[in-house]
PDB file of N, CA and C in Angstrom:
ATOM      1  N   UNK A   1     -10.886 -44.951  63.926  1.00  0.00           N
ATOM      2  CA  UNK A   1     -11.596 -44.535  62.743  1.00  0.00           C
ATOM      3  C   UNK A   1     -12.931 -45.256  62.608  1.00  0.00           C
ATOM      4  N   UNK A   2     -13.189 -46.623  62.952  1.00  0.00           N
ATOM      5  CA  UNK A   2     -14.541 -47.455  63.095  1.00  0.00           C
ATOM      6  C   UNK A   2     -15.639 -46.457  64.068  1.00  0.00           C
ATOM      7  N   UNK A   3     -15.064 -46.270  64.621  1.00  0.00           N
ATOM      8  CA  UNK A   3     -16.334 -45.173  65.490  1.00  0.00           C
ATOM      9  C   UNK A   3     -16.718 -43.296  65.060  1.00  0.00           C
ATOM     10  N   UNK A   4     -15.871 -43.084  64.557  1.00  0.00           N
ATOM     11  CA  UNK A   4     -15.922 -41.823  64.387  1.00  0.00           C
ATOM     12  C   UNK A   4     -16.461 -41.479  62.987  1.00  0.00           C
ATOM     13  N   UNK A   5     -15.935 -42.280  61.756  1.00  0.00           N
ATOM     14  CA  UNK A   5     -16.260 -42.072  60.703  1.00  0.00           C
ATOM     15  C   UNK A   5     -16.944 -43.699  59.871  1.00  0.00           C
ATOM     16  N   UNK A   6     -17.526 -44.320  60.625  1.00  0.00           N
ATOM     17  CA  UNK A   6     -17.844 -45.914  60.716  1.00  0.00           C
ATOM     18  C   UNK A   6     -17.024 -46.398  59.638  1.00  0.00           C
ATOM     19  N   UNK A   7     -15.824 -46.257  59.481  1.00  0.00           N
ATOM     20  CA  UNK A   7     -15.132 -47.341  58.598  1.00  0.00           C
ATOM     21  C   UNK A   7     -14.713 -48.390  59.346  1.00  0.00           C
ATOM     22  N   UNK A   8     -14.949 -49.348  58.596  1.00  0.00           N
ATOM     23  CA  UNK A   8     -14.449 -51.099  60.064  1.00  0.00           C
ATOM     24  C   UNK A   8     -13.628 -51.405  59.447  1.00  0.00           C
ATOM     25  N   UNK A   9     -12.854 -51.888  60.579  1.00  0.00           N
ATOM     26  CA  UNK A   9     -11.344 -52.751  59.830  1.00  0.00           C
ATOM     27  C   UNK A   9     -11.142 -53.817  58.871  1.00  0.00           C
ATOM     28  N   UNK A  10     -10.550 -54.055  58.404  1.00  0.00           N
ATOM     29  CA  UNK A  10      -9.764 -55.151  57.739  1.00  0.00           C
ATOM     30  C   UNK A  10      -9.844 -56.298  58.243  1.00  0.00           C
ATOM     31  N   UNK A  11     -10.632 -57.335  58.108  1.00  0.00           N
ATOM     32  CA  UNK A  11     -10.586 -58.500  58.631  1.00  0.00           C
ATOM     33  C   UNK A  11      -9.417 -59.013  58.030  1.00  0.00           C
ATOM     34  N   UNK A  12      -9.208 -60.614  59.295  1.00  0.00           N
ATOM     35  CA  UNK A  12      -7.625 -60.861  59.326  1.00  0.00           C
ATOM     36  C   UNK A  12      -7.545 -61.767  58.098  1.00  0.00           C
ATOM     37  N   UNK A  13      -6.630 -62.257  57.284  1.00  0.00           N
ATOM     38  CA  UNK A  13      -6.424 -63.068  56.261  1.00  0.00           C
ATOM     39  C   UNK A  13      -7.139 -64.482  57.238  1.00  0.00           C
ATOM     40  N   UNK A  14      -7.752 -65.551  56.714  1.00  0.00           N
ATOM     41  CA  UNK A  14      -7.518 -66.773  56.800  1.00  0.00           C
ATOM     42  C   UNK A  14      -6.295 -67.504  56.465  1.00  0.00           C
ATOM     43  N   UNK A  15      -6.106 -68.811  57.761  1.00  0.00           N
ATOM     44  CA  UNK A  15      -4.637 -69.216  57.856  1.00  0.00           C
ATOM     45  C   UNK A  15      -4.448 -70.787  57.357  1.00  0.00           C
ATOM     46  N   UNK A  16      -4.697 -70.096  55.869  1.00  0.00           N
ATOM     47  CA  UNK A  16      -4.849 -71.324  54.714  1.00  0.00           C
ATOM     48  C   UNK A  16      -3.353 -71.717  54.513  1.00  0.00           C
ATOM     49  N   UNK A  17      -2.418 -71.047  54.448  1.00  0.00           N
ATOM     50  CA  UNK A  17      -1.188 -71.378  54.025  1.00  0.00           C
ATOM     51  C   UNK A  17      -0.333 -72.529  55.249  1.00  0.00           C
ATOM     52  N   UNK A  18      -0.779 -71.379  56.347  1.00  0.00           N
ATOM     53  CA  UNK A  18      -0.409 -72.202  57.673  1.00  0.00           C
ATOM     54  C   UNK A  18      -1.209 -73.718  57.825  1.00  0.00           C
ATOM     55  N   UNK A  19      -2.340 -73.687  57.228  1.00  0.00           N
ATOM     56  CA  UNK A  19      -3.097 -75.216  57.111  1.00  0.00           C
ATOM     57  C   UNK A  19      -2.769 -76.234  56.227  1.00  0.00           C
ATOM     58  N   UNK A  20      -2.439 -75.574  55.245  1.00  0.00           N
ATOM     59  CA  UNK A  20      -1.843 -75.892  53.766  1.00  0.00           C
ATOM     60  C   UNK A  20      -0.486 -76.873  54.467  1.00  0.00           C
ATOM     61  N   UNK A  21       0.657 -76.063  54.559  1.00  0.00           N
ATOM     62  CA  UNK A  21       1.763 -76.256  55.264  1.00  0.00           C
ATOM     63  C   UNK A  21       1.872 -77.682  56.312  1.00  0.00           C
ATOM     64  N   UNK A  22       0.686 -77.521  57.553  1.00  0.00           N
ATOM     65  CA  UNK A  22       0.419 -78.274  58.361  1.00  0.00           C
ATOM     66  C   UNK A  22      -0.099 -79.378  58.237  1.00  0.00           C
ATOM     67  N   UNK A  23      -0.786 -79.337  57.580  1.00  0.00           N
ATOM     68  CA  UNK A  23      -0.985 -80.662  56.241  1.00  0.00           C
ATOM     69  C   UNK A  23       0.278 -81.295  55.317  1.00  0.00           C
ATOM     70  N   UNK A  24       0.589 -80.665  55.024  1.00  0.00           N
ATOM     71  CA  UNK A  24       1.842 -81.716  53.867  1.00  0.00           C
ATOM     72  C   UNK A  24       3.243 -82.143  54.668  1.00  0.00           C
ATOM     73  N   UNK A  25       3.465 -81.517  55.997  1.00  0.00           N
ATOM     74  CA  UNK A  25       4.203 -81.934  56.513  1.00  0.00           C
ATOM     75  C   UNK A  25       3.484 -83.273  57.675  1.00  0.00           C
ATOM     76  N   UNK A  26       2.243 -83.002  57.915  1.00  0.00           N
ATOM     77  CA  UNK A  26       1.448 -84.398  58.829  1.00  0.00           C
ATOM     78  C   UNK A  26       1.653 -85.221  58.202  1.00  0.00           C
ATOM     79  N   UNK A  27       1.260 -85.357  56.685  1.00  0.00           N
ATOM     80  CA  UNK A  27       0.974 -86.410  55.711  1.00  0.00           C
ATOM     81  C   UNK A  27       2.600 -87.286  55.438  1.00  0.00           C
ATOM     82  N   UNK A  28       3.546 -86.118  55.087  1.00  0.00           N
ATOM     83  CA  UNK A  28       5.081 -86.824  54.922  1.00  0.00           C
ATOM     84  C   UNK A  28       5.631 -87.432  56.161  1.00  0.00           C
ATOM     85  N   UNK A  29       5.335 -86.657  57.612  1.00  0.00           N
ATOM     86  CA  UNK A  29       5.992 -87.442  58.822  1.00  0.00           C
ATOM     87  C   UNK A  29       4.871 -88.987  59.126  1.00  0.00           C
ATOM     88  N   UNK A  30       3.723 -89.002  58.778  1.00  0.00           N
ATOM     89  CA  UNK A  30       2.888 -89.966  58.748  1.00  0.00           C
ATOM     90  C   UNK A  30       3.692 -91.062  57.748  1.00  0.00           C
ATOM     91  N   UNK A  31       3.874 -90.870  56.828  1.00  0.00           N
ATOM     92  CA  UNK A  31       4.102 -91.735  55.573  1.00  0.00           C
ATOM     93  C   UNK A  31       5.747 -92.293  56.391  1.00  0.00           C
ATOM     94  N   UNK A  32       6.515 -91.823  56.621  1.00  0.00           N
ATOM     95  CA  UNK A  32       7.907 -91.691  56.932  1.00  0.00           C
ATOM     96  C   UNK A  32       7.639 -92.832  58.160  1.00  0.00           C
ATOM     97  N   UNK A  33       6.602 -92.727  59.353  1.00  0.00           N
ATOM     98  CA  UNK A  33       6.557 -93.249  60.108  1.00  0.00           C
ATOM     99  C   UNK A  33       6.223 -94.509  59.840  1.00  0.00           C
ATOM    100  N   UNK A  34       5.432 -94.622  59.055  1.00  0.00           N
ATOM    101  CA  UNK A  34       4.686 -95.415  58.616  1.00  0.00           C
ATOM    102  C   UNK A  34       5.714 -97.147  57.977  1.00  0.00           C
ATOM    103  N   UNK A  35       6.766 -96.255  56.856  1.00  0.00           N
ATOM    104  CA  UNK A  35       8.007 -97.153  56.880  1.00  0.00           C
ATOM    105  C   UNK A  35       8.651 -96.994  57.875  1.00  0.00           C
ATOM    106  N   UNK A  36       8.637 -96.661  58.790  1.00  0.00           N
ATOM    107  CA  UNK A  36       9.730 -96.803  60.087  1.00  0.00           C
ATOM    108  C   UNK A  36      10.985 -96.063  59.180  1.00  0.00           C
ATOM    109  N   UNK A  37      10.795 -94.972  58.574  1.00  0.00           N
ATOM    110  CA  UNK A  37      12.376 -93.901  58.536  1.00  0.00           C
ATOM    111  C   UNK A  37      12.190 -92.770  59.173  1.00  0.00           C
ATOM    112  N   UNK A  38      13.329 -91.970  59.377  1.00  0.00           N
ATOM    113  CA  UNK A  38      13.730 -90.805  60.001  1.00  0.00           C
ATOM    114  C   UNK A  38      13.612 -89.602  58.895  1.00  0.00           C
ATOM    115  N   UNK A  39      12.993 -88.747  59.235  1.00  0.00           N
ATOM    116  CA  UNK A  39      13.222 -87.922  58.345  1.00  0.00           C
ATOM    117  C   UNK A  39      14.331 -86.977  58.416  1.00  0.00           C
ATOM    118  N   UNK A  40      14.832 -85.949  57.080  1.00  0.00           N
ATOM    119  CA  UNK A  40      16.361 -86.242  56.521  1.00  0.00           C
ATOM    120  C   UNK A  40      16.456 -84.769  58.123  1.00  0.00           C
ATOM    121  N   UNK A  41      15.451 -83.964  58.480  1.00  0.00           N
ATOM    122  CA  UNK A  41      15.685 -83.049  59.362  1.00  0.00           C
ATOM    123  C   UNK A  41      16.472 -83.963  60.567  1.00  0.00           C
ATOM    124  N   UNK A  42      15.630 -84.845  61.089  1.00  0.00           N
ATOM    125  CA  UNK A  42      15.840 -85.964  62.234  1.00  0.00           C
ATOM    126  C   UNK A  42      16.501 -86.370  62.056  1.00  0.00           C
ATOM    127  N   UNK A  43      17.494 -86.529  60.978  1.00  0.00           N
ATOM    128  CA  UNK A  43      18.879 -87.747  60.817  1.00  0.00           C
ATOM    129  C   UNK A  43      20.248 -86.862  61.392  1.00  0.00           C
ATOM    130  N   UNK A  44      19.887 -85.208  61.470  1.00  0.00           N
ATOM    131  CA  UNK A  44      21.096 -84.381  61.642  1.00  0.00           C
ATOM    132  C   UNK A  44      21.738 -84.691  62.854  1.00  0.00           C
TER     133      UNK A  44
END
């Protein structure tokens, strides 16, 4: 449809959530390490 009738696609979402996410779990395994504990996933 971009070529024929020039409508252009949908650009993709930005992967804020996935950054979001990737962030608060760096920050808690950082902190965790930091006291030398296991986190409660790692204790299974």
């Amino acid at each position: 449809m971009d070529v024929r009738l020039g409508i252009s696609r949908p650009s993709t979402p930005p992967y804020t959530l996935n950054s979001a996410v990737d962030n608060l779990l760096k920050n808690e395994f950082d902190l965790l390490r930091k006291n030398g504990e296991a986190h409660e996933l790692m204790k299974k």
